[in-house]
Protein backbone atom coordinates (compact mmCIF):
# COMPACT_ATOMS: atom_id res chain seq x y z
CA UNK A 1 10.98 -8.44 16.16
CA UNK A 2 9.96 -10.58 19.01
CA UNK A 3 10.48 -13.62 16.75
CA UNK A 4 12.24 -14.33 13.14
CA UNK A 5 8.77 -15.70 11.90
CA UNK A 6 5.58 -14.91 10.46
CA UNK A 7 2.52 -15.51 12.44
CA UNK A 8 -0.58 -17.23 10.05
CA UNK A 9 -3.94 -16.49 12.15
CA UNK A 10 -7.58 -16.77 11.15
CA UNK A 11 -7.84 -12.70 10.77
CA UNK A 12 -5.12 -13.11 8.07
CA UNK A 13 -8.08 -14.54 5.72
CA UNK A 14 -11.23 -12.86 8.25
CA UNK A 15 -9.95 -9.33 7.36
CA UNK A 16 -9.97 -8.70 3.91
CA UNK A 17 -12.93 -11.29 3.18
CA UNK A 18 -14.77 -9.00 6.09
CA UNK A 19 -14.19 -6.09 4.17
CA UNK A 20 -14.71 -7.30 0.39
CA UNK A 21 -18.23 -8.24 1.83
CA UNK A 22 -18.68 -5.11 3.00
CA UNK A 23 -18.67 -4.01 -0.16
CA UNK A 24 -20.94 -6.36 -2.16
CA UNK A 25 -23.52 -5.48 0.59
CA UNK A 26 -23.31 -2.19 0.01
CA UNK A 27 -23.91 -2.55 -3.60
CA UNK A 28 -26.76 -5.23 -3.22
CA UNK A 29 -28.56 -2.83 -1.28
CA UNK A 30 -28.17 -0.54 -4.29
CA UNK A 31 -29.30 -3.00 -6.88
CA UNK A 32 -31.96 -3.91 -4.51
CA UNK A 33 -33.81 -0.61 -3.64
CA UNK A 34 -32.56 0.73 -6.65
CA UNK A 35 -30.75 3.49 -4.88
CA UNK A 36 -27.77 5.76 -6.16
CA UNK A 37 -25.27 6.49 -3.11
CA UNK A 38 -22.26 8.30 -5.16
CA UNK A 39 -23.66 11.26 -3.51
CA UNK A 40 -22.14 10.15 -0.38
CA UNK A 41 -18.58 9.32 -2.42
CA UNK A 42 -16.03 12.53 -2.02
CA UNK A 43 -16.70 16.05 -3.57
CA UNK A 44 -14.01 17.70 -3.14
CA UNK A 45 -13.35 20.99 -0.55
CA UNK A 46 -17.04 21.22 0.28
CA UNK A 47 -18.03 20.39 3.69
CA UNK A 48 -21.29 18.20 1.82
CA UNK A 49 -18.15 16.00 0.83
CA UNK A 50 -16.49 15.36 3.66
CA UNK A 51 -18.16 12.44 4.67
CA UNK A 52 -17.39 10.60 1.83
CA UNK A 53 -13.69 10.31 3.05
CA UNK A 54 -15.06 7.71 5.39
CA UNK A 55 -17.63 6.06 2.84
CA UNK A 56 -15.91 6.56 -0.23
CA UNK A 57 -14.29 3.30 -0.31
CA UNK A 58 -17.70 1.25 0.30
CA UNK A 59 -19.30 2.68 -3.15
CA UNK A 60 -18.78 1.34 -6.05
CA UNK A 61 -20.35 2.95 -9.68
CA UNK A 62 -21.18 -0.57 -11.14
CA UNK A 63 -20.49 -4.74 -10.55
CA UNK A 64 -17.49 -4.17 -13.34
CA UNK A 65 -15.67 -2.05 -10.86
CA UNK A 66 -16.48 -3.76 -7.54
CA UNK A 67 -14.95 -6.72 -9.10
CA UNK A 68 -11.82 -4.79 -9.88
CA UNK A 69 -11.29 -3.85 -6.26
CA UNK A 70 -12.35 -7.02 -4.80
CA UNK A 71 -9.70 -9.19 -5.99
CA UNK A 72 -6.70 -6.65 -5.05
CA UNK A 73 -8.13 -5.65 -2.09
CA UNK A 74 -8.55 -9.78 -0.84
CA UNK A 75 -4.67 -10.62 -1.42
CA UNK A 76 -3.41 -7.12 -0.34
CA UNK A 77 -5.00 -6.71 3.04
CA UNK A 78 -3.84 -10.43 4.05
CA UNK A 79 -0.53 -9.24 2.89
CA UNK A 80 -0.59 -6.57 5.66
CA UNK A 81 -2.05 -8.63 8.33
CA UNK A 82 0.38 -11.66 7.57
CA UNK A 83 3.24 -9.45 6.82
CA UNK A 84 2.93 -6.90 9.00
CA UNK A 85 0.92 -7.61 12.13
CA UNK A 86 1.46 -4.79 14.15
CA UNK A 87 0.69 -1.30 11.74
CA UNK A 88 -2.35 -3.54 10.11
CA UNK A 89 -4.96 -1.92 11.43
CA UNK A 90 -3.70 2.03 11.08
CA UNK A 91 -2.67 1.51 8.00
CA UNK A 92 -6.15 0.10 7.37
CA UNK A 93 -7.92 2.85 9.14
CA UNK A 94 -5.79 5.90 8.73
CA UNK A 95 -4.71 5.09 4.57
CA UNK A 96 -8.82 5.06 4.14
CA UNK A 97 -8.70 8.55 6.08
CA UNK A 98 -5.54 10.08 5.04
CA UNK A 99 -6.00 9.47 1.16
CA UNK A 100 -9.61 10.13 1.11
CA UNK A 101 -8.39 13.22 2.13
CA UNK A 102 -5.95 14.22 -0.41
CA UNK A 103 -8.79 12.98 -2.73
CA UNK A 104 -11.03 15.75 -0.93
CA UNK A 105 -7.99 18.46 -1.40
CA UNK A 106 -7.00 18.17 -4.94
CA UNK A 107 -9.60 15.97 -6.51
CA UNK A 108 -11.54 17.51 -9.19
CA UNK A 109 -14.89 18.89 -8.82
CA UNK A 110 -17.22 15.53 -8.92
CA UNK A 111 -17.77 12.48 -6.78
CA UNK A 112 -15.13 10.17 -6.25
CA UNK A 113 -15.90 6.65 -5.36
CA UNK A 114 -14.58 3.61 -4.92
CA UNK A 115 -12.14 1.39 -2.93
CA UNK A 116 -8.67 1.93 -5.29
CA UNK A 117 -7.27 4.75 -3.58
CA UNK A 118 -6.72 2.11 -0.53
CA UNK A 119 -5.47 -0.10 -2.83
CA UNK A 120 -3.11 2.52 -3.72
CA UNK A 121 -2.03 2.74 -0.36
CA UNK A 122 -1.13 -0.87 0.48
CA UNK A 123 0.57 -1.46 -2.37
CA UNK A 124 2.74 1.56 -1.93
CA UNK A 125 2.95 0.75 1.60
CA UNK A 126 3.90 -2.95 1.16
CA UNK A 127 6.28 -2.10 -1.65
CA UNK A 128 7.85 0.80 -0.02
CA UNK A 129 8.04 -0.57 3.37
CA UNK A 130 9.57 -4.63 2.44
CA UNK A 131 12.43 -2.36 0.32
CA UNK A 132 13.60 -0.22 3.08
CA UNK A 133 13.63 -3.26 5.82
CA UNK A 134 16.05 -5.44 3.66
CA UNK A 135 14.93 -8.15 5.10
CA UNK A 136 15.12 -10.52 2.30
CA UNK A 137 11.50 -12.31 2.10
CA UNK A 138 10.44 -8.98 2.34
CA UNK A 139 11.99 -7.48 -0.51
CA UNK A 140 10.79 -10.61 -2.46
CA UNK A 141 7.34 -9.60 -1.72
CA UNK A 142 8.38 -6.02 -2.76
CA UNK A 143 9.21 -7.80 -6.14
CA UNK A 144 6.04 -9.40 -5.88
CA UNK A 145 3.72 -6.47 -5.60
CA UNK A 146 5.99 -5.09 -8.72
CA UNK A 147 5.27 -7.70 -11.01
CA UNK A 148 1.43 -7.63 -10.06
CA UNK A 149 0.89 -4.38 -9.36
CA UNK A 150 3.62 -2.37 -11.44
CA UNK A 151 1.64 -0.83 -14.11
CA UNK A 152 -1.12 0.96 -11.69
CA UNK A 153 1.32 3.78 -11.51
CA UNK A 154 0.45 4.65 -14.43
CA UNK A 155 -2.77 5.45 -13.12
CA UNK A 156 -2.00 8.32 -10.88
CA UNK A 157 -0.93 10.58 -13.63
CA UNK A 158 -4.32 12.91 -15.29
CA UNK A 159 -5.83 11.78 -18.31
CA UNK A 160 -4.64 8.10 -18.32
CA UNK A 161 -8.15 6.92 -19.14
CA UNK A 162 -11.20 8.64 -18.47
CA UNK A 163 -13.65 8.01 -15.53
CA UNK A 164 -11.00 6.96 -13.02
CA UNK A 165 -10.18 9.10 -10.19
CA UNK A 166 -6.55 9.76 -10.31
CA UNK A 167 -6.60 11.87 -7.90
CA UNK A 168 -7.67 9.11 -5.35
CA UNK A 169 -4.81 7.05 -6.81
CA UNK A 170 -2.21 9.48 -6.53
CA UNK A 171 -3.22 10.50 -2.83
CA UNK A 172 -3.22 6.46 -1.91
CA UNK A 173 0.18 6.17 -3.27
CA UNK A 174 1.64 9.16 -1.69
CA UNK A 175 -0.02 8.05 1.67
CA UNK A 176 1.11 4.43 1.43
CA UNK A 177 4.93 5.83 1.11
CA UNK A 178 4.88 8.40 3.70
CA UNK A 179 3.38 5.63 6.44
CA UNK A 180 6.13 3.33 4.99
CA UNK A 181 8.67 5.73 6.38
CA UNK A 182 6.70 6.70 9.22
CA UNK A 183 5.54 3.34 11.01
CA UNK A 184 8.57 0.97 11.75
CA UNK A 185 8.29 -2.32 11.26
CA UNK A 186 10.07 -4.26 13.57
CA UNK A 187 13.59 -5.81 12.76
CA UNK A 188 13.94 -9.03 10.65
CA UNK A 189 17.00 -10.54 11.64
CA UNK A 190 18.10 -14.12 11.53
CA UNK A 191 18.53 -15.32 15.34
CA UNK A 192 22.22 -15.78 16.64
CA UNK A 193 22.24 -19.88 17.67
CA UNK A 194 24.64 -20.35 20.58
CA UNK A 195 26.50 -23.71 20.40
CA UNK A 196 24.23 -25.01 23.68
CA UNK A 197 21.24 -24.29 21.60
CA UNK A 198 22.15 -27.14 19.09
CA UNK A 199 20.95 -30.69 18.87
CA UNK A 200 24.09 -32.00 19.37
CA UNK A 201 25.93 -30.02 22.01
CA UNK A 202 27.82 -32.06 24.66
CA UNK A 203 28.37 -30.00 27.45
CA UNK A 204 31.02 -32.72 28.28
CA UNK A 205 33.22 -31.21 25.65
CA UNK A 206 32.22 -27.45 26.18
CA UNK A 207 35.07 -25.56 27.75
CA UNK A 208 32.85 -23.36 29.59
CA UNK A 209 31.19 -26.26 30.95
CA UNK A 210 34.04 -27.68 32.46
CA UNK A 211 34.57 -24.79 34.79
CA UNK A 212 31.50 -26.76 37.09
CA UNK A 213 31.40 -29.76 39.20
CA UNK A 214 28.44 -32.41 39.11
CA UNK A 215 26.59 -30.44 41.65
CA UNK A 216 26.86 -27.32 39.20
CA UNK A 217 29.26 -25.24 41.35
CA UNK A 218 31.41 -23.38 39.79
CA UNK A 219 35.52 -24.49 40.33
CA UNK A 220 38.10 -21.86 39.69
CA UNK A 221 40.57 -22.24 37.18
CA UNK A 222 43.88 -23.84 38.46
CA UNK A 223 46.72 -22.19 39.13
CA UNK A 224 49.69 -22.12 36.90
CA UNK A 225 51.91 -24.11 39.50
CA UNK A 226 49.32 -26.35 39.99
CA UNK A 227 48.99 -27.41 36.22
CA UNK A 228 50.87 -30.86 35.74
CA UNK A 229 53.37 -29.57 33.36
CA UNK A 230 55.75 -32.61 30.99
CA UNK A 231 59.25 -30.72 31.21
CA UNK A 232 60.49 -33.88 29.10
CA UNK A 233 60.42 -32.08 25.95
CA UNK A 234 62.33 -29.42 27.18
CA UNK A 235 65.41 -31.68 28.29
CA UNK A 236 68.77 -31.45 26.71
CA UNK A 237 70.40 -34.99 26.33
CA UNK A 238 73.59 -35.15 28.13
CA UNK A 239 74.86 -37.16 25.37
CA UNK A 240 75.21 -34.49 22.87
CA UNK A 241 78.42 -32.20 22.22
CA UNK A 242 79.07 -29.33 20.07
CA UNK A 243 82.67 -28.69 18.87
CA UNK A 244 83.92 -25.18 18.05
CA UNK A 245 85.72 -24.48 14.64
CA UNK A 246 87.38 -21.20 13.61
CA UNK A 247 86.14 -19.36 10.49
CA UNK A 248 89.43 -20.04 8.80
CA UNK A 249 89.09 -23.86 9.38
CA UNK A 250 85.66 -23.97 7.39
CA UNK A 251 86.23 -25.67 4.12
């Protein structure tokens, strides 16, 4: 990545508070004019349906289940934007489009509403995606999401509880993985520090640094000859004799 940091802007909290209020407005104007819109939610493989892939996610069937979106769906989508930046938005866009979708494929034959098959997909995506970076603040957050989050799989198997759409579930999830494998995240690496980068480099003691002259030219290395070389050690004092002794002589 461009830099071994995260990046905390004012869309990390503008997002998802943008879109939970989406959602309460919708549902005010409900209450309001006392109007039913779950006939614009998903019914699935007629063409009357289709446009609830898009609006699906604002409708909600009572305050009881706004609420339960509204809290996931604040914490996950900052998790995206904080986490990862740069695939916010199509995960946003295209995990409303692609799991409505599967909803609208194998979903059975009623309207499907409601904003948890996107939470399906950011909490496979997040999960999915911090694993396969290794990146270790990543995979804590993968932890994270576990602990929190762990038991909605349950949830995308048929006939885990009645009048939830686990087909929605189970198309978030699946699209949540696939985008985890197919949008890459960029590298999370810790930064190689050269020894001029630190605090208290001296170029004065730098062997590299040596190689230039005040006025920063560089000043070849001297030749061997030219190296003033102490020969002292190497010396043999004149004052020291050896004596030869036959093998036969040797006590």
């Amino acid at each position: 990545m461009k830099q071994n940091s995260f990046i905390f802007s004012t869309s990390v909290i503008a997002w998802p508070l943008f879109f939970v209020l989406a959602l309460w407005i919708v549902f005010w104007v409900e209450v309001r004019f006392k109007i039913d819109l779950s006939s614009y939610g998903i019914l699935p493989r007629t063409v009357n349906g289709l446009k609830g892939i898009i609006l699906s996610p604002f409708l909600h069937g009572d305050i009881k289940h706004l609420y339960n979106n509204s809290i996931p769906l604040l914490f996950l989508i900052a998790v995206l934007r904080y986490f990862y930046r740069e695939v916010s938005l199509q995960v946003l866009v295209f995990g409303i489009l692609f799991s409505g979708i599967g909803t609208w494929m194998i979903g059975r034959e009623s309207y499907h509403i409601g904003a948890s098959g996107l939470i399906y997909v950011l909490v496979s995506f997040i999960f999915f995606k911090g694993i396969q970076t290794q990146y270790y603040r990543l995979v804590a957050l993968s932890l994270v999401i576990v602990m929190l989050y762990g038991g909605m799989v349950w949830y995308i198997f048929p006939e885990v509880e009645n009048g939830i759409s686990w087909e929605g579930h189970l198309a978030g999830f699946i699209t949540g993985f696939l985008f985890s494998l197919l949008y890459k995240a960029e590298k999370y690496k810790k930064p190689i520090r050269y020894e001029w980068e630190k605090p208290d480099f001296n170029p004065e003691n730098d062997p590299f640094m040596k190689h230039f002259d005040e006025q920063g030219n560089f000043v070849n290395t001297p030749k061997p000859e030219e190296l003033e070389v102490d020969y002292s050690f190497f010396k043999i004092d004149e004052n020291v004799f050896y004596e030869f002794k036959p093998e036969n002589e040797k006590e």
